[in-house]
N, C-alpha and C. Protein backbone atom coordinates (compact mmCIF):
# COMPACT_ATOMS: atom_id res chain seq x y z
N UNK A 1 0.84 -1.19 0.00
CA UNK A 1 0.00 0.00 0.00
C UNK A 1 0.88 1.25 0.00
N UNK A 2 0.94 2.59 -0.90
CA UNK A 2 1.32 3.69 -0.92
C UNK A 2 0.88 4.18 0.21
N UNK A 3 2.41 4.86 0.98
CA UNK A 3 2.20 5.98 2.01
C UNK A 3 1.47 7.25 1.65
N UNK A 4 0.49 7.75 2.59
CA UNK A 4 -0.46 8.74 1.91
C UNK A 4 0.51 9.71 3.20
N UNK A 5 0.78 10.85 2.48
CA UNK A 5 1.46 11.69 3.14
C UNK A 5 -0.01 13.48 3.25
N UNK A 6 0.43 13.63 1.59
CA UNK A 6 -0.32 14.91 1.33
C UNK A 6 -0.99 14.35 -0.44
N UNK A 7 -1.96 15.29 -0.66
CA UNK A 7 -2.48 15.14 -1.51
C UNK A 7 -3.28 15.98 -1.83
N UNK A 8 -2.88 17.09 -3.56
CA UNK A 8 -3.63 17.68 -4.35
C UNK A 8 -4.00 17.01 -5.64
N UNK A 9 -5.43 18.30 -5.44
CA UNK A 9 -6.50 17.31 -7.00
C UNK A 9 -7.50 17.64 -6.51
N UNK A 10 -8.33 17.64 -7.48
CA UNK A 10 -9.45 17.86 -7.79
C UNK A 10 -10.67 17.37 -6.87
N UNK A 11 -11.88 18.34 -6.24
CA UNK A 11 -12.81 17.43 -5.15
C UNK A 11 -14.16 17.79 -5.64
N UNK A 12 -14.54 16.86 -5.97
CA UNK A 12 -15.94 16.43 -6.03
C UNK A 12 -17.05 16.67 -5.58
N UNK A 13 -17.93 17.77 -5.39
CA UNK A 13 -18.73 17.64 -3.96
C UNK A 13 -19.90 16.80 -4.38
N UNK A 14 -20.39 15.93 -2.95
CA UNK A 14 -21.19 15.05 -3.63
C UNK A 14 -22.04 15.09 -2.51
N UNK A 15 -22.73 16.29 -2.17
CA UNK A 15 -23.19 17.10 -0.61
C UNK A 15 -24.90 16.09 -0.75
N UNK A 16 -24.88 14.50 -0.77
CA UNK A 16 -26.29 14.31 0.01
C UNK A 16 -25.92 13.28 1.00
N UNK A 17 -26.79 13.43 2.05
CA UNK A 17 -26.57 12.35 3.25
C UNK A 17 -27.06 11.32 3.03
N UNK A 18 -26.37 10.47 4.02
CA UNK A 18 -26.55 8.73 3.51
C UNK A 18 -26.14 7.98 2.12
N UNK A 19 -24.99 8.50 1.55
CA UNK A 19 -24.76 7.60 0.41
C UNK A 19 -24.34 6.55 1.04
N UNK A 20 -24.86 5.13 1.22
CA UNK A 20 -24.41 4.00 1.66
C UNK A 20 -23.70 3.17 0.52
N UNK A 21 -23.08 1.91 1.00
CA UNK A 21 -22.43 1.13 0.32
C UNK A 21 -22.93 0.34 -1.49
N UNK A 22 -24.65 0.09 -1.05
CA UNK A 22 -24.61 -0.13 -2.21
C UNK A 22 -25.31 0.94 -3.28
N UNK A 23 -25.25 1.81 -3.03
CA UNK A 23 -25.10 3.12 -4.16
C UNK A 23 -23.43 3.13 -4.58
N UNK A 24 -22.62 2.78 -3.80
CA UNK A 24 -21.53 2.89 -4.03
C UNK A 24 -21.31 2.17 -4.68
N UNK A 25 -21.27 0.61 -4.87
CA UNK A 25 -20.90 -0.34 -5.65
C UNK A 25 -22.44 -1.41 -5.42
N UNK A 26 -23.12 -1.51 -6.42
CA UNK A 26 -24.19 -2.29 -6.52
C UNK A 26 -24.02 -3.48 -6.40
N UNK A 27 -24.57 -4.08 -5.62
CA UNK A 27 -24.58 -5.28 -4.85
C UNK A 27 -24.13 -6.68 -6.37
N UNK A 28 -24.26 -6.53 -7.30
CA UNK A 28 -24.51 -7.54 -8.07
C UNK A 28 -22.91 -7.45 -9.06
N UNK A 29 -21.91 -6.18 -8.70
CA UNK A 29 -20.65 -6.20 -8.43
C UNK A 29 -19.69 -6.84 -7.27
N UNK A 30 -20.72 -7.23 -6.43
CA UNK A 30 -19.59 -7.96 -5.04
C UNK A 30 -18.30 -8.74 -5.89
N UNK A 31 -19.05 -9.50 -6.69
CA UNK A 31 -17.63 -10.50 -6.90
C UNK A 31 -17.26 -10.56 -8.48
N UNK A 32 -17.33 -8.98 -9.01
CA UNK A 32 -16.65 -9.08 -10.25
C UNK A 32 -15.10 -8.83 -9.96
N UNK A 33 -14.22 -9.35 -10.66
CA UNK A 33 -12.86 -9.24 -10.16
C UNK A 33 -12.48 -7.75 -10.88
N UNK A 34 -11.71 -7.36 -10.06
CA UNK A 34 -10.61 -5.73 -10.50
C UNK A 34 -10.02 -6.15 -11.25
N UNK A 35 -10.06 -4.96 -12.26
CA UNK A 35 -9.36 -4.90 -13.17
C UNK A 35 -9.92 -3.22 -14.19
N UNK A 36 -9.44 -3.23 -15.27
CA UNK A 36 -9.22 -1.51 -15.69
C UNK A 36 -10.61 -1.06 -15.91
N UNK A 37 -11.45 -1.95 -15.80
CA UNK A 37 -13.13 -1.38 -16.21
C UNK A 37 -13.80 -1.30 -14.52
N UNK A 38 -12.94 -1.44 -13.43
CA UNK A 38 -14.03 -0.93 -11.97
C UNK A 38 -14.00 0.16 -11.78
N UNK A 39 -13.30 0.77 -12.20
CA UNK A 39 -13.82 2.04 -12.11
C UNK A 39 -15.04 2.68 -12.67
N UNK A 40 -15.70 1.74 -13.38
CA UNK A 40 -17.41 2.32 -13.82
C UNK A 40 -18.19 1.36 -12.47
N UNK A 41 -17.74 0.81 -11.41
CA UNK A 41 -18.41 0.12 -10.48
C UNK A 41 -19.16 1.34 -10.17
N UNK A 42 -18.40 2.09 -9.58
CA UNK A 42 -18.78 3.42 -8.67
C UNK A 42 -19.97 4.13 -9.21
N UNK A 43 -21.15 4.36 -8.01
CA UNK A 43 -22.48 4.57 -9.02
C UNK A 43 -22.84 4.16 -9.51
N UNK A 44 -22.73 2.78 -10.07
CA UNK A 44 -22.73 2.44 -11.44
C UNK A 44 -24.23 2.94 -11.68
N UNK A 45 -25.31 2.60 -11.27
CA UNK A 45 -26.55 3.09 -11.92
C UNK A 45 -27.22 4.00 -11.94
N UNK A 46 -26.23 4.89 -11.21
CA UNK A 46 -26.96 6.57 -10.91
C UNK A 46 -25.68 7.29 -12.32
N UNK A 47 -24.64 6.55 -12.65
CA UNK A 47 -24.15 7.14 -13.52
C UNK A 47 -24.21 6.95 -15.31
N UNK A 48 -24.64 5.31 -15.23
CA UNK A 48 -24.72 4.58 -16.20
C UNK A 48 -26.32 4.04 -16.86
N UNK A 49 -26.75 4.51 -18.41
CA UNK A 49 -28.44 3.73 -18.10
C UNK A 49 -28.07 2.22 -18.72
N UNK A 50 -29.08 1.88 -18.76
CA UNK A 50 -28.90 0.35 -19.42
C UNK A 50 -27.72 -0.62 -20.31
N UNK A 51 -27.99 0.71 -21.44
CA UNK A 51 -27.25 0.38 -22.65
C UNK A 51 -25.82 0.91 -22.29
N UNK A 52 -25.38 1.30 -21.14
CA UNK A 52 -23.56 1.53 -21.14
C UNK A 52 -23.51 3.06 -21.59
N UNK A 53 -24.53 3.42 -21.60
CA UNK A 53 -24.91 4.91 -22.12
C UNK A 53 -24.45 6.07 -20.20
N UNK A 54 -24.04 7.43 -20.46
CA UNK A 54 -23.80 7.87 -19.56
C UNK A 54 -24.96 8.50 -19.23
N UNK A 55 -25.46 8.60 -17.84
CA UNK A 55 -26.00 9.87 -17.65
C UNK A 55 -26.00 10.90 -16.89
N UNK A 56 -26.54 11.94 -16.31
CA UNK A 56 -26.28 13.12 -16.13
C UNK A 56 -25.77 12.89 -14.71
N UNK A 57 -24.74 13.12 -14.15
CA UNK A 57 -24.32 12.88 -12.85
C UNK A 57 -22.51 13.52 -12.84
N UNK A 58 -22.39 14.24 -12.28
CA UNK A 58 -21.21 14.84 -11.35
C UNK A 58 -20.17 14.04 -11.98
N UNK A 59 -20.26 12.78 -11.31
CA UNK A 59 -18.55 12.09 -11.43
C UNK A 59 -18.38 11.86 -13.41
N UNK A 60 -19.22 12.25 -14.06
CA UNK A 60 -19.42 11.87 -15.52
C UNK A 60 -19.16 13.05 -16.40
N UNK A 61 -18.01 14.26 -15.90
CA UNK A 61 -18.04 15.85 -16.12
C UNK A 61 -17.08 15.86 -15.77
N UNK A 62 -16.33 16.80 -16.83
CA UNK A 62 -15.30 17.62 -16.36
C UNK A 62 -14.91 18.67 -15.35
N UNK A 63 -14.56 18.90 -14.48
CA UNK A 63 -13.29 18.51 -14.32
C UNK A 63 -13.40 17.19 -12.99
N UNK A 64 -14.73 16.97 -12.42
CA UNK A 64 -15.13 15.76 -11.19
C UNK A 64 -14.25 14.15 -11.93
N UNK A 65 -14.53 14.22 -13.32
CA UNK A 65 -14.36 13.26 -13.82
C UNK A 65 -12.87 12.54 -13.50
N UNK A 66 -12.13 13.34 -13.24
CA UNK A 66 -10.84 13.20 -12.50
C UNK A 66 -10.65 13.51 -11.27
N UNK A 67 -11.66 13.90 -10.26
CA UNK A 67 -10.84 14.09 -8.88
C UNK A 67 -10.64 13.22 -8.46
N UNK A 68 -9.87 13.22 -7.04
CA UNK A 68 -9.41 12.60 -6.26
C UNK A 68 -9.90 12.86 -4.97
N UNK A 69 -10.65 13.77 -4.90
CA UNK A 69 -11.23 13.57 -3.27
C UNK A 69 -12.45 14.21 -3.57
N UNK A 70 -13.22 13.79 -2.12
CA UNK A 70 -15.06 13.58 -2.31
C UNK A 70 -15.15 14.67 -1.30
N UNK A 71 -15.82 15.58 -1.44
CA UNK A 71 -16.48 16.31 -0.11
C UNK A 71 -17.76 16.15 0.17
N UNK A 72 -18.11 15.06 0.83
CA UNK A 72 -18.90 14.11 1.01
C UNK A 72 -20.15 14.96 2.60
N UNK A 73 -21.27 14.63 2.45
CA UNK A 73 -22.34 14.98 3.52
C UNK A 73 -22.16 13.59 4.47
N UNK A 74 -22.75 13.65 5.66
CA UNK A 74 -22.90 12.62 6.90
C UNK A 74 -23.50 11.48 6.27
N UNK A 75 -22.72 10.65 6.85
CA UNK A 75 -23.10 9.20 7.19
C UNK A 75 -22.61 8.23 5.57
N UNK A 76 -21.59 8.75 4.87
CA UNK A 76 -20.68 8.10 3.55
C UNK A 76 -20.65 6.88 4.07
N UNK A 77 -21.02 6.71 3.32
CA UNK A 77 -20.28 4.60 3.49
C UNK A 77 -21.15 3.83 4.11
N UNK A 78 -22.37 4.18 4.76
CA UNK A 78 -23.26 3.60 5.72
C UNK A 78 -23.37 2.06 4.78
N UNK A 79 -24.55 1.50 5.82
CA UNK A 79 -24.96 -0.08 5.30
C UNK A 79 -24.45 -1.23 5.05
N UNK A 80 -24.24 -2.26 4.21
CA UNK A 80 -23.74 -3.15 4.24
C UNK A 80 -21.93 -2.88 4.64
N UNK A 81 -21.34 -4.15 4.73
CA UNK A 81 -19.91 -3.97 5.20
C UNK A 81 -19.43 -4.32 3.89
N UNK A 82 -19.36 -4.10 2.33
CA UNK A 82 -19.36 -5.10 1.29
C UNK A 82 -17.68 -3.85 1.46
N UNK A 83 -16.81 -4.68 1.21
CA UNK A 83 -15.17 -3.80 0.82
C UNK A 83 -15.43 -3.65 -0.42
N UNK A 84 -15.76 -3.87 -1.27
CA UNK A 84 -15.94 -3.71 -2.60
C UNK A 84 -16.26 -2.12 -2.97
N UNK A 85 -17.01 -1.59 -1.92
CA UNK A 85 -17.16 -0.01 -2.19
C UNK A 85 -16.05 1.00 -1.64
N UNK A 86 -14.85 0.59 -0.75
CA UNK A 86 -13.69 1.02 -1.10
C UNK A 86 -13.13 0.70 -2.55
N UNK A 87 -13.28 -0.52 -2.88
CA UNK A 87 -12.16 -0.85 -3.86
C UNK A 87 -13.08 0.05 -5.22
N UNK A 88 -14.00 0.25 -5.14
CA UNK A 88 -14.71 1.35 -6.45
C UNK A 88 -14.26 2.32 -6.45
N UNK A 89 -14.31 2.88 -5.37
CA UNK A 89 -13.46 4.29 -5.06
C UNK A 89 -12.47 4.28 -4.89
N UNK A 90 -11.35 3.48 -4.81
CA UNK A 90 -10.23 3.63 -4.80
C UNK A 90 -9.46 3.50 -6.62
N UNK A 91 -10.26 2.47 -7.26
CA UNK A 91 -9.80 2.31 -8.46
C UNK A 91 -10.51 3.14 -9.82
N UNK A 92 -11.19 3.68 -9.06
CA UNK A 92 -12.26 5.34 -10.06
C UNK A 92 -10.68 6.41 -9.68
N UNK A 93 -10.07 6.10 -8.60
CA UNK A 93 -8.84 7.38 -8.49
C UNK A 93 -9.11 8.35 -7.45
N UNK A 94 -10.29 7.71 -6.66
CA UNK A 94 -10.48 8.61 -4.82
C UNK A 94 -9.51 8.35 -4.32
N UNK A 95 -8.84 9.11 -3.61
CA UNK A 95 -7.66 8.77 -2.21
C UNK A 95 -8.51 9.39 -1.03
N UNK A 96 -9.15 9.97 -1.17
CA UNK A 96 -10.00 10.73 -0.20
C UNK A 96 -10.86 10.99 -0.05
N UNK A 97 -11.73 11.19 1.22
CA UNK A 97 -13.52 11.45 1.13
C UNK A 97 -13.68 12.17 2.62
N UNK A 98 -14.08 13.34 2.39
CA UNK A 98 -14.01 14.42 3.47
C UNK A 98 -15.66 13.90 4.30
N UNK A 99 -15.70 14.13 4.82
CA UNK A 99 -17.20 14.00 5.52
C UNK A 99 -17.70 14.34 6.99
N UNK A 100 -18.36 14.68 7.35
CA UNK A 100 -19.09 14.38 9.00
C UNK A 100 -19.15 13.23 9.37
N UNK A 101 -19.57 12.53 8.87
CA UNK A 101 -19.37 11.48 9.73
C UNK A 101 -19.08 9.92 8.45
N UNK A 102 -19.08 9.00 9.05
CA UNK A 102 -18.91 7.71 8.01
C UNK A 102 -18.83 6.26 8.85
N UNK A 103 -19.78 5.08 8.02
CA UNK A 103 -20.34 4.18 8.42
C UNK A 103 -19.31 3.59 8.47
N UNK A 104 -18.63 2.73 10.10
CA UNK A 104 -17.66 2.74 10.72
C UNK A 104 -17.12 1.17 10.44
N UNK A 105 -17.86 0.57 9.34
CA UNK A 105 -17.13 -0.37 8.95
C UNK A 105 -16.16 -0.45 7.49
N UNK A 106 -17.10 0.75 6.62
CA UNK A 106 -16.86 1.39 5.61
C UNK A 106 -15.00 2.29 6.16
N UNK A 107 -15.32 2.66 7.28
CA UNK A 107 -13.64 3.38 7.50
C UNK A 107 -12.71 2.47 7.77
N UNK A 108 -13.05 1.26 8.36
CA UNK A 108 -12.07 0.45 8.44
C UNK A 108 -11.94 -0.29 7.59
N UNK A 109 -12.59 -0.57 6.40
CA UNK A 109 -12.64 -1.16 5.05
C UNK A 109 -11.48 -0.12 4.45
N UNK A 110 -11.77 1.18 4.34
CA UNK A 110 -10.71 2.37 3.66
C UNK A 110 -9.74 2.08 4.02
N UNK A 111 -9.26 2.34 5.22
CA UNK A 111 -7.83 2.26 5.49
C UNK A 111 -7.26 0.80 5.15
N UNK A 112 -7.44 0.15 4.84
CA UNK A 112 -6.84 -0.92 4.89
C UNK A 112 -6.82 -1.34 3.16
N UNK A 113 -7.18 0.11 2.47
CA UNK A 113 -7.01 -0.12 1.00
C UNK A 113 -6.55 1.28 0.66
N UNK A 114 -5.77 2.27 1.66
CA UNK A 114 -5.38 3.57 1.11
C UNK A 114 -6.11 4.50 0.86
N UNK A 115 -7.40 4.64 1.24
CA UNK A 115 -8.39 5.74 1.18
C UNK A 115 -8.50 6.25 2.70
N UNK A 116 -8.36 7.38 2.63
CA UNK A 116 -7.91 8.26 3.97
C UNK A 116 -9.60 8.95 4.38
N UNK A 117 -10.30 8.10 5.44
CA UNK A 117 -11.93 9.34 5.57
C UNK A 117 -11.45 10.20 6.80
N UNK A 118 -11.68 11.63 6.00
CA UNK A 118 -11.64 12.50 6.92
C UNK A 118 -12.54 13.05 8.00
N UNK A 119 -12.87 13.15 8.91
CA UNK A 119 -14.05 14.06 9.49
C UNK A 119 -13.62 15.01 10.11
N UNK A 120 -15.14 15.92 9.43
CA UNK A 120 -14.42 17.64 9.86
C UNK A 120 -15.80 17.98 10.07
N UNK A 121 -15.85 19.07 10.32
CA UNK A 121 -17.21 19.63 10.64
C UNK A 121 -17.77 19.95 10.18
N UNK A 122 -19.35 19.72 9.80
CA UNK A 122 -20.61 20.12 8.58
C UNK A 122 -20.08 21.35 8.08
N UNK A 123 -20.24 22.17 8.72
CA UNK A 123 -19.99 24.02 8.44
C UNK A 123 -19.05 24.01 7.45
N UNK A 124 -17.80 23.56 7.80
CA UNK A 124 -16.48 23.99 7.27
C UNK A 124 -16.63 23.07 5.96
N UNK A 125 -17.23 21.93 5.89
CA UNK A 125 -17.38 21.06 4.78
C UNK A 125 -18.29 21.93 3.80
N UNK A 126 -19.30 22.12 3.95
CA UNK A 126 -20.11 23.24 3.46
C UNK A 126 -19.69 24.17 2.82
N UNK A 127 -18.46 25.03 3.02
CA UNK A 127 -17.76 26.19 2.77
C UNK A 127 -17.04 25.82 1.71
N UNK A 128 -16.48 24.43 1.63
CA UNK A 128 -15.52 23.90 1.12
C UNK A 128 -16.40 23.13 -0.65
N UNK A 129 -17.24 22.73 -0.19
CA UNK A 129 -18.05 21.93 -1.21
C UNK A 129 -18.62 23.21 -1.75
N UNK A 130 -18.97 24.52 -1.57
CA UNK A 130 -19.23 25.33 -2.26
C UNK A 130 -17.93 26.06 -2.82
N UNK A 131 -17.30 26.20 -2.28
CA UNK A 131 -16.06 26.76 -3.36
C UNK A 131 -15.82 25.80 -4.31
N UNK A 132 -15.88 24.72 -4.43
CA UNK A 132 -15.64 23.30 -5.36
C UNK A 132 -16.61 23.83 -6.51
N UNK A 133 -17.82 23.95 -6.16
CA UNK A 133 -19.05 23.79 -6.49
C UNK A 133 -19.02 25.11 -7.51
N UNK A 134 -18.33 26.65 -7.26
CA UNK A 134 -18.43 27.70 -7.74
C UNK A 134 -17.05 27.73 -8.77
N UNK A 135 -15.80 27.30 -8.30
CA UNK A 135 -14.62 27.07 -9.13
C UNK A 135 -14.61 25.75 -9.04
N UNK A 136 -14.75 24.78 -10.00
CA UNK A 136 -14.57 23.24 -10.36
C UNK A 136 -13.02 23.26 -9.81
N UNK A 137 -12.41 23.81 -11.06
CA UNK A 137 -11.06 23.82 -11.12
C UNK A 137 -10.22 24.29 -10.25
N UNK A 138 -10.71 24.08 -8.96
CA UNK A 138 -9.31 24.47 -7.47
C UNK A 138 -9.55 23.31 -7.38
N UNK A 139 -7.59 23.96 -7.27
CA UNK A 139 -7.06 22.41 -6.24
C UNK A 139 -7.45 22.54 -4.71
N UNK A 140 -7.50 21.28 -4.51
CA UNK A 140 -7.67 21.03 -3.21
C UNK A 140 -6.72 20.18 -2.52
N UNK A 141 -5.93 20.61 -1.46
CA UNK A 141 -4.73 19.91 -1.12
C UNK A 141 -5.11 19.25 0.41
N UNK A 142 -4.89 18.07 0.47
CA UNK A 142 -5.20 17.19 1.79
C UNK A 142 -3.97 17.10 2.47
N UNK A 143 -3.35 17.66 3.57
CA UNK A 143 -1.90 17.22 4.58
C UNK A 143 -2.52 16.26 5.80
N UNK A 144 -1.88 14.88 5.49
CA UNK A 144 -2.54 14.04 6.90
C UNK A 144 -1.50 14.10 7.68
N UNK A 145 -0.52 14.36 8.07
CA UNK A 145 0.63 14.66 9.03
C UNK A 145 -0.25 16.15 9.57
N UNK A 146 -0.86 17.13 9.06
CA UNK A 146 -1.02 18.52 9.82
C UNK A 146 -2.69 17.89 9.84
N UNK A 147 -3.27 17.37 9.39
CA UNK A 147 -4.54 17.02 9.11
C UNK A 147 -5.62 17.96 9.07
N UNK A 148 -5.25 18.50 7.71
CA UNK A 148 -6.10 19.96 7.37
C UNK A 148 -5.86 19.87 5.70
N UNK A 149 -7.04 20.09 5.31
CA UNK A 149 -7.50 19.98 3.57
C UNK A 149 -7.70 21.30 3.72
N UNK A 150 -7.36 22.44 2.62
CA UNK A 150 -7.38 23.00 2.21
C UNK A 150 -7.26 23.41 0.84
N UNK A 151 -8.19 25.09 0.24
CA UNK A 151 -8.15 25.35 -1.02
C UNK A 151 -8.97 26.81 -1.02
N UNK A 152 -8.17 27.46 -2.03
CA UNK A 152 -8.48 28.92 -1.87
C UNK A 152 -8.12 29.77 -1.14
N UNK A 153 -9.05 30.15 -0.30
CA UNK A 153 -8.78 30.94 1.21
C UNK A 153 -9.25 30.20 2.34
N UNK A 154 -9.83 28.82 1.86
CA UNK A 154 -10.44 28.25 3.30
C UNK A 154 -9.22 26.97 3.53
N UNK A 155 -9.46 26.96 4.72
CA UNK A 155 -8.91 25.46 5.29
C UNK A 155 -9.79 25.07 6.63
N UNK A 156 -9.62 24.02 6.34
CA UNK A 156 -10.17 23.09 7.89
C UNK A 156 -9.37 21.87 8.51
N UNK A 157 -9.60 21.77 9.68
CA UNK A 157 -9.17 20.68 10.09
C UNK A 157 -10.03 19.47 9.86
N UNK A 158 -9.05 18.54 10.08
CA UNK A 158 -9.93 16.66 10.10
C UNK A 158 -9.68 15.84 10.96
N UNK A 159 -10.33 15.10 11.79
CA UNK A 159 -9.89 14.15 13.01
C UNK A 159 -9.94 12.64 12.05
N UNK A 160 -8.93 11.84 12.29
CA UNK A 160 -8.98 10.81 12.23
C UNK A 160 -8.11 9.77 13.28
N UNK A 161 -9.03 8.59 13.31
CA UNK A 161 -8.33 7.50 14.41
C UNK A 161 -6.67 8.10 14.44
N UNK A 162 -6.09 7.57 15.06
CA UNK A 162 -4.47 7.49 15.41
C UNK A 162 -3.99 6.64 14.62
N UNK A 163 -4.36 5.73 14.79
CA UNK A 163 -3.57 4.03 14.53
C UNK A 163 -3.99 4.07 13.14
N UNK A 164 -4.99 4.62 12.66
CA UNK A 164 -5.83 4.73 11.04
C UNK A 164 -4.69 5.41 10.26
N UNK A 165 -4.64 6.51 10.76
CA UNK A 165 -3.71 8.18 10.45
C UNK A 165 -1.82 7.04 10.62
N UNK A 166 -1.49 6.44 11.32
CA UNK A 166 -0.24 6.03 11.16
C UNK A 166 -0.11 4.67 10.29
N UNK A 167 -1.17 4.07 9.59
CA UNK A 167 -1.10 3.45 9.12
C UNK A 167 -0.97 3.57 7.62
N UNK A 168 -1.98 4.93 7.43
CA UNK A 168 -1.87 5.56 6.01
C UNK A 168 -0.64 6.33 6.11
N UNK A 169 0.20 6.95 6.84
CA UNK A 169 1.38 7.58 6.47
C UNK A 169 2.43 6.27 6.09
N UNK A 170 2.16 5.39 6.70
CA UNK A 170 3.52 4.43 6.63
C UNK A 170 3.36 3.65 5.53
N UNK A 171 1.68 3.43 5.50
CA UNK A 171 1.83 2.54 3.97
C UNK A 171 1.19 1.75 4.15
N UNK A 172 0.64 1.45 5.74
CA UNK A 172 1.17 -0.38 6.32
C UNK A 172 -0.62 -0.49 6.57
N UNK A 173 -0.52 -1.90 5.95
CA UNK A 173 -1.60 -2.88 5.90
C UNK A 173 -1.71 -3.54 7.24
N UNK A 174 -2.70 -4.47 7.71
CA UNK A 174 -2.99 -4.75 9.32
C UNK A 174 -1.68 -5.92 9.49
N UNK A 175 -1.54 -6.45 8.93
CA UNK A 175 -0.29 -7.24 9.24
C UNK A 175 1.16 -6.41 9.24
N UNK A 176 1.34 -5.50 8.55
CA UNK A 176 2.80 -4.60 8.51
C UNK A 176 2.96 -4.00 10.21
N UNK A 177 1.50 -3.37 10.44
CA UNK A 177 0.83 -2.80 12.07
C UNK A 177 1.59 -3.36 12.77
N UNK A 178 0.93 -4.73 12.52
CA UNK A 178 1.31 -5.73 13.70
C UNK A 178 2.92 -6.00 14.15
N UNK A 179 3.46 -5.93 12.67
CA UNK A 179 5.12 -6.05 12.49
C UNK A 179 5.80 -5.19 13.19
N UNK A 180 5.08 -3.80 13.12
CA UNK A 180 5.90 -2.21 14.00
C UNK A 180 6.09 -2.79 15.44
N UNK A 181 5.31 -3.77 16.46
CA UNK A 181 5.38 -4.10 17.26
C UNK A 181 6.27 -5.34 17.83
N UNK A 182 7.26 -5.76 16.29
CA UNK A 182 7.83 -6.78 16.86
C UNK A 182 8.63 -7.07 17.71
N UNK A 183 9.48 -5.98 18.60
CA UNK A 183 10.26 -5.64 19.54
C UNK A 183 9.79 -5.61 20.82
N UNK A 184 8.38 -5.20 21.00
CA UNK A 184 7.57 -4.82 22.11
C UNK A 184 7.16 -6.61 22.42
N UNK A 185 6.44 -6.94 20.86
CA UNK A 185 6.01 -8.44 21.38
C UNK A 185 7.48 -8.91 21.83
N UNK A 186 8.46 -9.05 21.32
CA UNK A 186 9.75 -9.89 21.63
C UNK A 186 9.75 -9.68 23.18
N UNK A 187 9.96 -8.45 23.73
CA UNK A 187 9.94 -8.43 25.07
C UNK A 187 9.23 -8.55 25.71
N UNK A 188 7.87 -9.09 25.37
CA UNK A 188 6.78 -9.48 26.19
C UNK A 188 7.19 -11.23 26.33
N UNK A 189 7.19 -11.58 24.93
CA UNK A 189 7.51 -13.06 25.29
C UNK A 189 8.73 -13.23 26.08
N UNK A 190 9.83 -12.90 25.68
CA UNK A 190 10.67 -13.30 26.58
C UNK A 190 10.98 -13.45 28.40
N UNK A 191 9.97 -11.73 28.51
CA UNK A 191 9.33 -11.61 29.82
C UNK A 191 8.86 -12.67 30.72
N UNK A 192 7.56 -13.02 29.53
CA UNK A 192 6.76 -13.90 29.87
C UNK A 192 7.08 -15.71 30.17
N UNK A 193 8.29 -15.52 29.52
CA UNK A 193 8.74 -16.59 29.86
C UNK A 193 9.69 -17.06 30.96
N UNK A 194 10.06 -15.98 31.67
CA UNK A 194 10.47 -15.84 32.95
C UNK A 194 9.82 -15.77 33.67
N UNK A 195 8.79 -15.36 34.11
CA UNK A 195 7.34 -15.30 34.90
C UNK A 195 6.78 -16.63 34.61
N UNK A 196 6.27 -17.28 33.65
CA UNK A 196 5.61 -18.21 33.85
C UNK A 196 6.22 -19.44 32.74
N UNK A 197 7.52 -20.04 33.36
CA UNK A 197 8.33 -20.60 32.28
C UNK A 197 7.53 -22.02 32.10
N UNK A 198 6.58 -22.31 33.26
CA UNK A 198 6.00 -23.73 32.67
C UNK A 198 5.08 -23.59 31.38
N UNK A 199 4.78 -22.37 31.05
CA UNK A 199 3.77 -21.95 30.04
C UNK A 199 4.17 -22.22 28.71
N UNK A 200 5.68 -22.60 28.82
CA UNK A 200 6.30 -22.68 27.04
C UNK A 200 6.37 -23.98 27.32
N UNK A 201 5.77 -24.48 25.80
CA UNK A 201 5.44 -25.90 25.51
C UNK A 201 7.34 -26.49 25.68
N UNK A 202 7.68 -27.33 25.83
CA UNK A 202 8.60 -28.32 25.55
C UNK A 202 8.51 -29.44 24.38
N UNK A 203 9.83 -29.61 24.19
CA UNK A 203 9.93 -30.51 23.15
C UNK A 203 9.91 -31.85 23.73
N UNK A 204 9.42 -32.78 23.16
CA UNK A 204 8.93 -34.21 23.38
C UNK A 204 9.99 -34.88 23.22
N UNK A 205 10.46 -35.91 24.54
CA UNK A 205 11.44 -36.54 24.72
C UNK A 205 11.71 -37.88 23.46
């Protein structure tokens, strides 16, 4: 997984509440495999009609058609736990999705595929999705080390987990996590095996 440090590009505002998972990736995508066409997963039927034909929707326009981050209304990601609606948004070219709030299996689905959810406060999101909204074409720059997106004249801050936030700077997937700790575990076992040495199995005579 790429270390997410900072990040400019283009943001999207996509200001309605409750976009849940399967608006995000329609349920009858769960188990198409990735590859260079998932990126039409995303939306697929609020963006796409029948015939593969486009229709009128945000992410299907210049300049949305390329961003990289969502300035998203409360409760992104809600509903099913399907990972598949990270992996839409991650392979459409999101690294990011600003929001109030987000369905808390959906954030731990993100991080663990390089999509950074921010939460910041309605107001300031608001401010932000309308400057998007009035100039398409500002950049919008995300710093997760200072954890503040900014563009124009506005900036805001973003709270995210700890352990979330050091996992996207380093790169590291739940097993790499686990690895940062191999020194700490070493001295626990070894500890532990002074304290309670009948506890380590033996080898069979």
């Amino acid at each position: 997984m790429q270390p997410f440090t900072t990040l400019t590009g283009i943001a999207a505002p996509i200001d309605e509440p409750n976009i849940d998972t399967n608006q995000l990736c329609p349920t009858r995508f769960n188990k198409v495999p990735r590859g260079p066409k998932y990126r039409d997963v995303l939306f697929h039927d609020r963006r796409f009609n029948a015939d593969g034909t486009e229709k009128e929707h945000l992410l299907n326009v210049e300049p949305f058609k390329r961003a990289q981050i969502i300035v998203a209304d409360r409760n992104w990601g809600g509903g099913s736990s399907r990972e598949a609606a990270v992996y839409a948004l991650y392979d459409h070219g999101f690294r990011c999705v600003v929001a109030p709030s987000f369905g808390d299996i959906f954030s731990q689905n993100a991080v663990k595929n390089g999509l950074l959810t921010a939460i910041a406060a309605e107001a300031d999101i608001e401010k932000l999705a309308d400057l998007v909204r009035r100039t398409p074409s500002q950049p919008v720059t995300v710093d997760l080390e200072k954890q503040t997106v900014s563009g124009g004249d506005i900036s805001l801050a973003f709270t995210i987990d700890p352990i979330s936030r050091n996992q996207l700077l380093n790169g590291w997937d739940d097993v790499d996590l686990t690895e940062s700790y191999r020194e700490r575990i070493a001295a626990f076992k070894a500890e532990d095996k002074t304290i309670r040495p009948w506890a380590t199995p033996t080898a069979k005579q």
